[in-house]
PDB file of N, CA and C in Angstrom:
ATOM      1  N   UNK A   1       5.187  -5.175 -16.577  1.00  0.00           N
ATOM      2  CA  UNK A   1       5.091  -5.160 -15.139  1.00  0.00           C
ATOM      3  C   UNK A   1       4.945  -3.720 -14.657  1.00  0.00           C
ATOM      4  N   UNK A   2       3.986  -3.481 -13.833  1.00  0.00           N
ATOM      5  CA  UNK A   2       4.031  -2.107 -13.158  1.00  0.00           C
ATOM      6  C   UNK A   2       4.525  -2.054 -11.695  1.00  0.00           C
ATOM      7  N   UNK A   3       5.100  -1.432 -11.248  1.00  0.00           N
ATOM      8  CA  UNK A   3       5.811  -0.898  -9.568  1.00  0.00           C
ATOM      9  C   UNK A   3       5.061   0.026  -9.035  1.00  0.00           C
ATOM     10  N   UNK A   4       4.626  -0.228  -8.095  1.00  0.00           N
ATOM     11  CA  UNK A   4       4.088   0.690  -7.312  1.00  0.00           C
ATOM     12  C   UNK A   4       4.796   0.788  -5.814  1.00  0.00           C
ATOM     13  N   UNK A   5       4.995   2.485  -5.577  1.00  0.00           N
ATOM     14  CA  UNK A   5       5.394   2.728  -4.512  1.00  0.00           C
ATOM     15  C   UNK A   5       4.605   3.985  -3.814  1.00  0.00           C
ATOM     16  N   UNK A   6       3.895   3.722  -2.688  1.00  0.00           N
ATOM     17  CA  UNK A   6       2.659   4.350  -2.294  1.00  0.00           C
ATOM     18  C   UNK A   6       3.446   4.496  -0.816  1.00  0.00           C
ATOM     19  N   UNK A   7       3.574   5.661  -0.530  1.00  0.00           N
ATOM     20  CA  UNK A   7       3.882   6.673   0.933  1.00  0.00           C
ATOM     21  C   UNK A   7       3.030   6.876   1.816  1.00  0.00           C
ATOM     22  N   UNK A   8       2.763   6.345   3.030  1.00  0.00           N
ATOM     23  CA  UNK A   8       1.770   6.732   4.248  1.00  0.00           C
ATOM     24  C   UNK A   8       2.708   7.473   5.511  1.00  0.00           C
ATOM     25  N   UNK A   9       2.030   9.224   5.757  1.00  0.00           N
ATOM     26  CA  UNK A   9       2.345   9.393   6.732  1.00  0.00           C
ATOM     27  C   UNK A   9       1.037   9.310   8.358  1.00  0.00           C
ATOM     28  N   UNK A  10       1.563   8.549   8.907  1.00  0.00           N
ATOM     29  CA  UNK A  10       0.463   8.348   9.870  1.00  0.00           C
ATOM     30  C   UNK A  10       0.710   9.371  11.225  1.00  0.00           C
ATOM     31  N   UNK A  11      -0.019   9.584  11.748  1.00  0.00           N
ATOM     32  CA  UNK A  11      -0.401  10.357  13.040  1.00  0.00           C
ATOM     33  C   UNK A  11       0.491   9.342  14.146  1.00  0.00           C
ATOM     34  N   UNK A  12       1.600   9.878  15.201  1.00  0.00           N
ATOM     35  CA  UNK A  12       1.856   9.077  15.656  1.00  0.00           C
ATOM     36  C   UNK A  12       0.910   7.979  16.298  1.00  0.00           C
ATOM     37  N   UNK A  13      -0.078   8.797  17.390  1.00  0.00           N
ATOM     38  CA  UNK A  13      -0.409   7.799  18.030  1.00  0.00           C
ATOM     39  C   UNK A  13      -1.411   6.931  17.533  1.00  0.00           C
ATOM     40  N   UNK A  14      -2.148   6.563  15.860  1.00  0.00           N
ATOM     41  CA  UNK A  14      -2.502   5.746  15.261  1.00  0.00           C
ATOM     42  C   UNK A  14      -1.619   4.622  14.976  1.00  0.00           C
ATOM     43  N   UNK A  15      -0.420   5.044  15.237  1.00  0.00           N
ATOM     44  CA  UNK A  15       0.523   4.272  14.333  1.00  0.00           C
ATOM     45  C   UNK A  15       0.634   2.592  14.442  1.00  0.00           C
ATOM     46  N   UNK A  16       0.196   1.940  15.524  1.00  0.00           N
ATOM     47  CA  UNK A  16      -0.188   0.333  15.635  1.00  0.00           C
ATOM     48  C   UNK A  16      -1.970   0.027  14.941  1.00  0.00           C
ATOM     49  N   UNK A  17      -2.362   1.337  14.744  1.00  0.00           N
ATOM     50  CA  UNK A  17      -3.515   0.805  14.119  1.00  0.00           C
ATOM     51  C   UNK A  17      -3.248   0.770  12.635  1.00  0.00           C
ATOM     52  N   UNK A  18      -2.478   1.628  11.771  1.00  0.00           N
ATOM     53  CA  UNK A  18      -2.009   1.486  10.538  1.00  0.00           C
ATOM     54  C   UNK A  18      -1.310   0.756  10.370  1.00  0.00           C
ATOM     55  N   UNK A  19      -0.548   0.110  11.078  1.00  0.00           N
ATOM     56  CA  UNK A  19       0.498  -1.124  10.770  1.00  0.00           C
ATOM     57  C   UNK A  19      -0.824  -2.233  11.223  1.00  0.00           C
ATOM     58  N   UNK A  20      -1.563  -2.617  11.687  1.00  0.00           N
ATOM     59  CA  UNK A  20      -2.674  -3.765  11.369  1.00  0.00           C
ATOM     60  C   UNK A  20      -2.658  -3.511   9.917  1.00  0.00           C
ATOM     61  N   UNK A  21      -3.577  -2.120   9.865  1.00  0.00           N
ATOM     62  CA  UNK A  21      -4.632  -2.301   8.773  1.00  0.00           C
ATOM     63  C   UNK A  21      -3.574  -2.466   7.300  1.00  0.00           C
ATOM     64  N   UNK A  22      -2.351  -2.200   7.578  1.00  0.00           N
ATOM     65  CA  UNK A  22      -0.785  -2.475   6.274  1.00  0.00           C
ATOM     66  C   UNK A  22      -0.762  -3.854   6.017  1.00  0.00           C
ATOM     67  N   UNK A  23      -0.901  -4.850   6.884  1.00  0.00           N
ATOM     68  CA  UNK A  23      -0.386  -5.884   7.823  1.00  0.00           C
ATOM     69  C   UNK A  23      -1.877  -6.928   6.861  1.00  0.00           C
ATOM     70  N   UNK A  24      -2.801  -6.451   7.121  1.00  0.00           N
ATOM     71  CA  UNK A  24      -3.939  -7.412   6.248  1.00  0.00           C
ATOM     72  C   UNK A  24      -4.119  -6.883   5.160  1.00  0.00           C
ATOM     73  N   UNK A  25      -3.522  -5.733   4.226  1.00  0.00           N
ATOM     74  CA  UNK A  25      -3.948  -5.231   2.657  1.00  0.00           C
ATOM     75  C   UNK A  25      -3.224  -6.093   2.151  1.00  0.00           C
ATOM     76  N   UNK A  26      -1.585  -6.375   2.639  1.00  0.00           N
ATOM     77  CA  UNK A  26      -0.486  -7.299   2.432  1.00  0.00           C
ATOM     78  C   UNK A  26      -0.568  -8.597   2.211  1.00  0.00           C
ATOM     79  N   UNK A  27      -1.747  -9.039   3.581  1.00  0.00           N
ATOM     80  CA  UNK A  27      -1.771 -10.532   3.381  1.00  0.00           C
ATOM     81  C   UNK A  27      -2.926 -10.772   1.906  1.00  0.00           C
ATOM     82  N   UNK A  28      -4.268  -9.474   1.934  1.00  0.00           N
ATOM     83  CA  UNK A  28      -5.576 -10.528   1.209  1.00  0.00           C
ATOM     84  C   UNK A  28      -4.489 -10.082  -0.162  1.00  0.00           C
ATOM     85  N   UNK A  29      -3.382  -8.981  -0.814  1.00  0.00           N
ATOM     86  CA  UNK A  29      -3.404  -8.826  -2.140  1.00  0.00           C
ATOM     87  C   UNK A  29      -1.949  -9.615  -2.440  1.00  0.00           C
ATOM     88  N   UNK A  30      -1.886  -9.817  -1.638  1.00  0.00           N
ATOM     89  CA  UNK A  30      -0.919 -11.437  -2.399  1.00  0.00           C
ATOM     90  C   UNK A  30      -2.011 -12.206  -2.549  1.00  0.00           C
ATOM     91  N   UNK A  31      -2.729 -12.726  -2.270  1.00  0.00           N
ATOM     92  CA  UNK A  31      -4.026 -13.598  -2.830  1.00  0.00           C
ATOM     93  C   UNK A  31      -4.011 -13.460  -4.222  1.00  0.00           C
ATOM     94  N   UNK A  32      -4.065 -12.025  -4.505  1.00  0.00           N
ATOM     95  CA  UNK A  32      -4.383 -11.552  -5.791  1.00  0.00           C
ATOM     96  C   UNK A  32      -3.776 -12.027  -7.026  1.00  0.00           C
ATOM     97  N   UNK A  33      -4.836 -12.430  -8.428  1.00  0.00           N
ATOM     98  CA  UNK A  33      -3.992 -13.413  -9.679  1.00  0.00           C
ATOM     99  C   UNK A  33      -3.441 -11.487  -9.815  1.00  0.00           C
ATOM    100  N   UNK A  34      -2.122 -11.548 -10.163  1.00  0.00           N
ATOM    101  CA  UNK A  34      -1.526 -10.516 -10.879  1.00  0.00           C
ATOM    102  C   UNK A  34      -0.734  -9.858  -9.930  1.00  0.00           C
ATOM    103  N   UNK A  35      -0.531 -10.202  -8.811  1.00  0.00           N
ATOM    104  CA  UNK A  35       0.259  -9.822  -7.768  1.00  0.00           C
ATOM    105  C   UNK A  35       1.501 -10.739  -7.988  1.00  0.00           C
ATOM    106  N   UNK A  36       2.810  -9.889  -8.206  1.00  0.00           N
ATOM    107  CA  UNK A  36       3.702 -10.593  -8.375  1.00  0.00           C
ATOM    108  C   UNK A  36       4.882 -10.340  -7.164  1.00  0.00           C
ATOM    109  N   UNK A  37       4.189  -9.229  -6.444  1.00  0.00           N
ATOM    110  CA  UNK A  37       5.016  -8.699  -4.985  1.00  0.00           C
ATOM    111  C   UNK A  37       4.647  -7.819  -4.183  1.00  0.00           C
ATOM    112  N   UNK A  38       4.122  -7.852  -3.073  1.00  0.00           N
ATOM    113  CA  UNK A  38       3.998  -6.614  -2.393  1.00  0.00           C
ATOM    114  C   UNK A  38       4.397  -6.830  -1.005  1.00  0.00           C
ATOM    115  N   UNK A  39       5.358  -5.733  -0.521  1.00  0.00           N
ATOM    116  CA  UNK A  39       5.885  -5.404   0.376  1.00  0.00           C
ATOM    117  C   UNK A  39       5.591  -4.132   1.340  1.00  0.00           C
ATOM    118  N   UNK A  40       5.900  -4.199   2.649  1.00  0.00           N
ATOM    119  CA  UNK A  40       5.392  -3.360   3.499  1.00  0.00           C
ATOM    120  C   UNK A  40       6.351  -2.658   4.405  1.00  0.00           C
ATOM    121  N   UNK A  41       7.385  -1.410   4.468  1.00  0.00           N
ATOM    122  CA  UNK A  41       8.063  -1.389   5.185  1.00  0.00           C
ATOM    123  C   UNK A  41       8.039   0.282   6.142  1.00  0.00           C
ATOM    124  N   UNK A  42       8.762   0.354   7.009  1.00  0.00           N
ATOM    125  CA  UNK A  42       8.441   0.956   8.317  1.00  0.00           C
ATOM    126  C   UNK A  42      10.081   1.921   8.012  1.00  0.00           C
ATOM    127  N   UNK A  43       9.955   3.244   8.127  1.00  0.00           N
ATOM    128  CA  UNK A  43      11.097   4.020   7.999  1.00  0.00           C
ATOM    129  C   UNK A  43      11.990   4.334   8.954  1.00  0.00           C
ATOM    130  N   UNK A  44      13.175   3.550   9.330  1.00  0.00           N
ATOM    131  CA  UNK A  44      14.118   3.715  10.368  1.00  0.00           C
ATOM    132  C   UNK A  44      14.042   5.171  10.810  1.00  0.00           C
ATOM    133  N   UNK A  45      14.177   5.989  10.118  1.00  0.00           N
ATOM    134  CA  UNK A  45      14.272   7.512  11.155  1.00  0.00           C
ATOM    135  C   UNK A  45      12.904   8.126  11.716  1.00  0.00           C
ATOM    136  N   UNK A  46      12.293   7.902  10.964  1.00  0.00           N
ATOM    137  CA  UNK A  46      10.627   8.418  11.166  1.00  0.00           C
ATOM    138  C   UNK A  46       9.991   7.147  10.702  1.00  0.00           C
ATOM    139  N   UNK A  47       9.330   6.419  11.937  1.00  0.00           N
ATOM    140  CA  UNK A  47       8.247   5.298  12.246  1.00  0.00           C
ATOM    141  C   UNK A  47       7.231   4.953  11.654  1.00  0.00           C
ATOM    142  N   UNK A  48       6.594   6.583  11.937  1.00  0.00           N
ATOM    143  CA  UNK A  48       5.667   7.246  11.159  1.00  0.00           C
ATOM    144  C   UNK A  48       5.153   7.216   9.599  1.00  0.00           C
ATOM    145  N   UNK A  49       6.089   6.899   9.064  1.00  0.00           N
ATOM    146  CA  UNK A  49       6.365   7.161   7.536  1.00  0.00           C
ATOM    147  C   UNK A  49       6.321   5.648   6.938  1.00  0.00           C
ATOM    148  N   UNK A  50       5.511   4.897   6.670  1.00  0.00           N
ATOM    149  CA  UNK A  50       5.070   3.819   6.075  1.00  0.00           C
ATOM    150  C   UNK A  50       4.846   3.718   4.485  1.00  0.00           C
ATOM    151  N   UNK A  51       5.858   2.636   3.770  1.00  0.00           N
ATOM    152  CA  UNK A  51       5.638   2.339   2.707  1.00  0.00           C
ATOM    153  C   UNK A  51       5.372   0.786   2.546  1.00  0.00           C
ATOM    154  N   UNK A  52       4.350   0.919   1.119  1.00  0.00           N
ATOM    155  CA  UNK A  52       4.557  -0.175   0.484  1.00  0.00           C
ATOM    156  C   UNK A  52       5.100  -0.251  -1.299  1.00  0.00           C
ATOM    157  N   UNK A  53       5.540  -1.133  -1.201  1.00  0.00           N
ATOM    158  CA  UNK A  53       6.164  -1.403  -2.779  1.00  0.00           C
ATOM    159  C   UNK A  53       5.364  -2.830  -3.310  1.00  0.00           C
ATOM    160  N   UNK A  54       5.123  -2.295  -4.440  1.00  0.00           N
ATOM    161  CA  UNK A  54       3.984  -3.925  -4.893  1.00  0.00           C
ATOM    162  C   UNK A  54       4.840  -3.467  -6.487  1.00  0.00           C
ATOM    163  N   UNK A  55       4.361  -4.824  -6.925  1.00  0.00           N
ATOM    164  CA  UNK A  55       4.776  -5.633  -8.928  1.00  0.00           C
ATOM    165  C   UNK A  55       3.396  -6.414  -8.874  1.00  0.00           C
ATOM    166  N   UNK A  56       2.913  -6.280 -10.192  1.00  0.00           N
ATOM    167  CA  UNK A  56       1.593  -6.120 -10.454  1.00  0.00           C
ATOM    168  C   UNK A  56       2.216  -6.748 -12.245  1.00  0.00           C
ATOM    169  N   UNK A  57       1.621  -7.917 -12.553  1.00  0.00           N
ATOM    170  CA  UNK A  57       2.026  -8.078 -13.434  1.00  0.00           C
ATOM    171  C   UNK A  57       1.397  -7.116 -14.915  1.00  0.00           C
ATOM    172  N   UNK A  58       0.235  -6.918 -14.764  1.00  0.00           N
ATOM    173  CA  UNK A  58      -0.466  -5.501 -15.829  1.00  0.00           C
ATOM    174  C   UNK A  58      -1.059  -4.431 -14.819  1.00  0.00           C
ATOM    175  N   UNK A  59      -1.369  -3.653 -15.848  1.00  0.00           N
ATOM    176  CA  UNK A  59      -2.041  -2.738 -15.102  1.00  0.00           C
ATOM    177  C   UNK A  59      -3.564  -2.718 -15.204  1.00  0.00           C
ATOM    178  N   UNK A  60      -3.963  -3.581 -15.825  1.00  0.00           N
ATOM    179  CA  UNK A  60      -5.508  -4.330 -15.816  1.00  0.00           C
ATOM    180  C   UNK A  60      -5.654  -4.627 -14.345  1.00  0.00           C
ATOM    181  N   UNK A  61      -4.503  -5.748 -14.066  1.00  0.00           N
ATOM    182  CA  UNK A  61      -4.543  -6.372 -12.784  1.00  0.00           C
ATOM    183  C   UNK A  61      -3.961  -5.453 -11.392  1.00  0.00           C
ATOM    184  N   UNK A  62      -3.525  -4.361 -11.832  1.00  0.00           N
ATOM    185  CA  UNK A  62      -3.605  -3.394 -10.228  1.00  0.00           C
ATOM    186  C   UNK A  62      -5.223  -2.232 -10.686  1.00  0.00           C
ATOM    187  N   UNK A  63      -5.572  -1.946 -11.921  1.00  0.00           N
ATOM    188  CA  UNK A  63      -7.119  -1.566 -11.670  1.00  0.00           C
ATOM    189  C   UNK A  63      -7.988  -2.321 -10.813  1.00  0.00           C
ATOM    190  N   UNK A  64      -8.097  -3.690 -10.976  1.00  0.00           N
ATOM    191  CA  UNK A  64      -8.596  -4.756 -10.364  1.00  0.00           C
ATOM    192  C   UNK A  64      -8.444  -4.768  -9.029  1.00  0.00           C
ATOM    193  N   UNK A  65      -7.155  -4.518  -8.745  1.00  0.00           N
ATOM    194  CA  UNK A  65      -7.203  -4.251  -7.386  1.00  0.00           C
ATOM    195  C   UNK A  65      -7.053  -3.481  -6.553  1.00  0.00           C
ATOM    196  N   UNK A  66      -7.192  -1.851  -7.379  1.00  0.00           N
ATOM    197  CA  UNK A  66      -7.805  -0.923  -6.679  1.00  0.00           C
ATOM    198  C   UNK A  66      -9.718  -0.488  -6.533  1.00  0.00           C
ATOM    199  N   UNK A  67     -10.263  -2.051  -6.607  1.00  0.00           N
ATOM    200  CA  UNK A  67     -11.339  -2.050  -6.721  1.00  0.00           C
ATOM    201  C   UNK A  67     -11.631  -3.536  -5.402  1.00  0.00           C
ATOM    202  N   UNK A  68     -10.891  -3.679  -5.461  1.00  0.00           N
ATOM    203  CA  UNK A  68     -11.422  -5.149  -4.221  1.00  0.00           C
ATOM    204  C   UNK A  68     -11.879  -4.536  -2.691  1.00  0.00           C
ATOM    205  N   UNK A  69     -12.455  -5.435  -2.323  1.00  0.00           N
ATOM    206  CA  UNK A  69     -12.918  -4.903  -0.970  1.00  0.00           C
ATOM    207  C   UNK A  69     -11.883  -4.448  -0.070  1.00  0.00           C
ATOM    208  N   UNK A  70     -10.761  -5.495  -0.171  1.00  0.00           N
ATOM    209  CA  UNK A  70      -9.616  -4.859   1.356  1.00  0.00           C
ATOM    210  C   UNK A  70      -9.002  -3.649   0.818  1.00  0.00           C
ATOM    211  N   UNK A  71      -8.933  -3.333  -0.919  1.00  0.00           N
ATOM    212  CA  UNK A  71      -8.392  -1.963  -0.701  1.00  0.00           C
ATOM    213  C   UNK A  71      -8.984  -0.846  -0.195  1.00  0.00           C
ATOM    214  N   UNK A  72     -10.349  -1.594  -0.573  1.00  0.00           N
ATOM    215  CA  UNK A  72     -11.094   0.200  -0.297  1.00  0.00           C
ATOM    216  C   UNK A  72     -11.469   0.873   0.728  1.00  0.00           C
ATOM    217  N   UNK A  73     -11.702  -0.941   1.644  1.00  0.00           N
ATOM    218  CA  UNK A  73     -11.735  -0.333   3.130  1.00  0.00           C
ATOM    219  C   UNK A  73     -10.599  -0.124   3.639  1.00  0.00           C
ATOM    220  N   UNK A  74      -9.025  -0.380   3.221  1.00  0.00           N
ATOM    221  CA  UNK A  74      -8.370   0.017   3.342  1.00  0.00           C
ATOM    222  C   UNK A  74      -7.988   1.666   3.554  1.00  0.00           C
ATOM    223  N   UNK A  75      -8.314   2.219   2.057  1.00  0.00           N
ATOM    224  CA  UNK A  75      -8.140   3.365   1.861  1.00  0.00           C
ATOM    225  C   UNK A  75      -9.157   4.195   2.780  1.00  0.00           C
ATOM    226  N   UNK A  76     -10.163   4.045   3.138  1.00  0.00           N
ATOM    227  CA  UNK A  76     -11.362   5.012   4.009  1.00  0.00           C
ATOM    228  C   UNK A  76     -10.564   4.644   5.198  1.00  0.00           C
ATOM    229  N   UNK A  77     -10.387   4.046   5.647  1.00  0.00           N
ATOM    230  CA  UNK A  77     -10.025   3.843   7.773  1.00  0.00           C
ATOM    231  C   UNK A  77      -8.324   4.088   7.172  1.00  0.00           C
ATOM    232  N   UNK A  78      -7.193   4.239   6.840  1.00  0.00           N
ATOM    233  CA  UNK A  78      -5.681   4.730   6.258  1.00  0.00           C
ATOM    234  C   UNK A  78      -6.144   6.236   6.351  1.00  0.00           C
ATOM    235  N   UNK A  79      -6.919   6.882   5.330  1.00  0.00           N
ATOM    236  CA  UNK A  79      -6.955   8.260   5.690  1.00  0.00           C
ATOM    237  C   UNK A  79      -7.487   9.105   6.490  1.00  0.00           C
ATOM    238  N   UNK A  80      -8.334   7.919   7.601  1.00  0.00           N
ATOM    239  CA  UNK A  80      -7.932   8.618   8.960  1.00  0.00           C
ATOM    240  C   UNK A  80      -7.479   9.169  10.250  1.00  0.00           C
ATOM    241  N   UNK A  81      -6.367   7.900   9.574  1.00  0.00           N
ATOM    242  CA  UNK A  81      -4.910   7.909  10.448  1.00  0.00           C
ATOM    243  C   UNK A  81      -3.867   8.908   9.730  1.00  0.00           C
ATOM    244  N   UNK A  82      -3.949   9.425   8.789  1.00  0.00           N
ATOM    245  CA  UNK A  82      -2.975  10.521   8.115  1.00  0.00           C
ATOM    246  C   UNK A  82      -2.529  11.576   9.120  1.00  0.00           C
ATOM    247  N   UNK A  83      -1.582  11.824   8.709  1.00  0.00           N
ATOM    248  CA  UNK A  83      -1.317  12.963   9.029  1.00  0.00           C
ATOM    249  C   UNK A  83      -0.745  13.965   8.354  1.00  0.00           C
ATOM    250  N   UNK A  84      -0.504  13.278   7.000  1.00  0.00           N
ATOM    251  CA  UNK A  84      -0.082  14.705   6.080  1.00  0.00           C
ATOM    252  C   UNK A  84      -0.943  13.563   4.719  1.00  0.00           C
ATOM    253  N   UNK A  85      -0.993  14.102   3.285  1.00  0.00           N
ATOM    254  CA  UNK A  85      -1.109  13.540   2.051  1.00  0.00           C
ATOM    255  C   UNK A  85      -0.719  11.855   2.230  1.00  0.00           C
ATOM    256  N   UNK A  86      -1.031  11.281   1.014  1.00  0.00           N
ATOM    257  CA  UNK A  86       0.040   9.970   0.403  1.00  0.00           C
ATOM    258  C   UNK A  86       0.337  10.399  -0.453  1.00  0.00           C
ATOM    259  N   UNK A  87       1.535   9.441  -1.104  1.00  0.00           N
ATOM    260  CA  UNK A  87       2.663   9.703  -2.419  1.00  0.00           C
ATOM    261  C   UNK A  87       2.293   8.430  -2.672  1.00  0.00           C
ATOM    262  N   UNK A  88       1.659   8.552  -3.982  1.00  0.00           N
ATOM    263  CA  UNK A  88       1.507   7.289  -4.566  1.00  0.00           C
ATOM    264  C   UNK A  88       2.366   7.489  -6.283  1.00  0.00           C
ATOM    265  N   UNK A  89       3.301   6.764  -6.022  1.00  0.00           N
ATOM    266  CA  UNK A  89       4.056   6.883  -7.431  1.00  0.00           C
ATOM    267  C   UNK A  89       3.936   4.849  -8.365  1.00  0.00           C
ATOM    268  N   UNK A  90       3.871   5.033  -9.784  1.00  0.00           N
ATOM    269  CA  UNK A  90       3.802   4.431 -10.788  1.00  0.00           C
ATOM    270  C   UNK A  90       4.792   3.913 -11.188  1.00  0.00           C
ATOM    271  N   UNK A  91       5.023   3.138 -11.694  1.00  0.00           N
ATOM    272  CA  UNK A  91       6.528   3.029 -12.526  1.00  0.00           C
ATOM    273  C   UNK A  91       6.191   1.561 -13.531  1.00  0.00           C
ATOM    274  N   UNK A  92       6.764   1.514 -14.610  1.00  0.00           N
ATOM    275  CA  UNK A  92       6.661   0.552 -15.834  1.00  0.00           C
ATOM    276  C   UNK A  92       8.331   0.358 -16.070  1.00  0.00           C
ATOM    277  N   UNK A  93       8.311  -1.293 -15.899  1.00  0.00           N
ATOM    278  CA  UNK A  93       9.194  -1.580 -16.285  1.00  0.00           C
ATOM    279  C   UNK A  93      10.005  -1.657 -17.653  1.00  0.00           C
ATOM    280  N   UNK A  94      11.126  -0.995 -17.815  1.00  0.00           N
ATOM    281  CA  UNK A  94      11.505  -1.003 -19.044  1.00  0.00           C
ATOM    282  C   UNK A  94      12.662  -2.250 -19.948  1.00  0.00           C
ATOM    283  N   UNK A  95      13.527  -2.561 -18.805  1.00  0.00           N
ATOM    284  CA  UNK A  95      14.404  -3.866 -18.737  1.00  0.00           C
ATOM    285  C   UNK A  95      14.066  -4.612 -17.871  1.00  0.00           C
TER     286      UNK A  95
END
């Protein structure tokens, strides 16, 4: 199983347009065969600061779906609501 935890800082006043565009990556990649979780959450102190956490049962199957259509238009219209980098971190389950 792989974990993914991917950091969005958005520009405030984008910030209802990045929570759409969070809001439908969420719904089409649960669709996804190999999606075993993905979650979307909003940072109590700073608003601004948007994560998601996804389980991906291989990592065949999150290549796969850093290739589908909603990610990618995802990713082009997301980085132009930025306002600083993303933190996209990996993780493999060990237990």
């Amino acid at each position: 199983m792989v974990k993914i935890i991917a950091q969005f800082f958005i520009k405030e006043d984008r910030l209802d347009e990045a929570i759409s565009l969070g809001k439908e990556l969420l719904i089409e990649s649960k669709k996804e065969d190999g999606c075993l979780n993905f979650e979307f959450y909003q940072d109590e102190q700073n608003k601004t600061h948007l994560i998601f956490i996804e389980e991906w049962n291989s990592e065949l199957d999150l290549m796969h779906h850093f290739v589908t259509p909603h990610f990618t238009n995802f990713v082009i219209k997301i980085d132009k609501l930025k306002s600083k980098e993303r933190i996209i971190e990996s993780f493999t389950k060990i237990i």
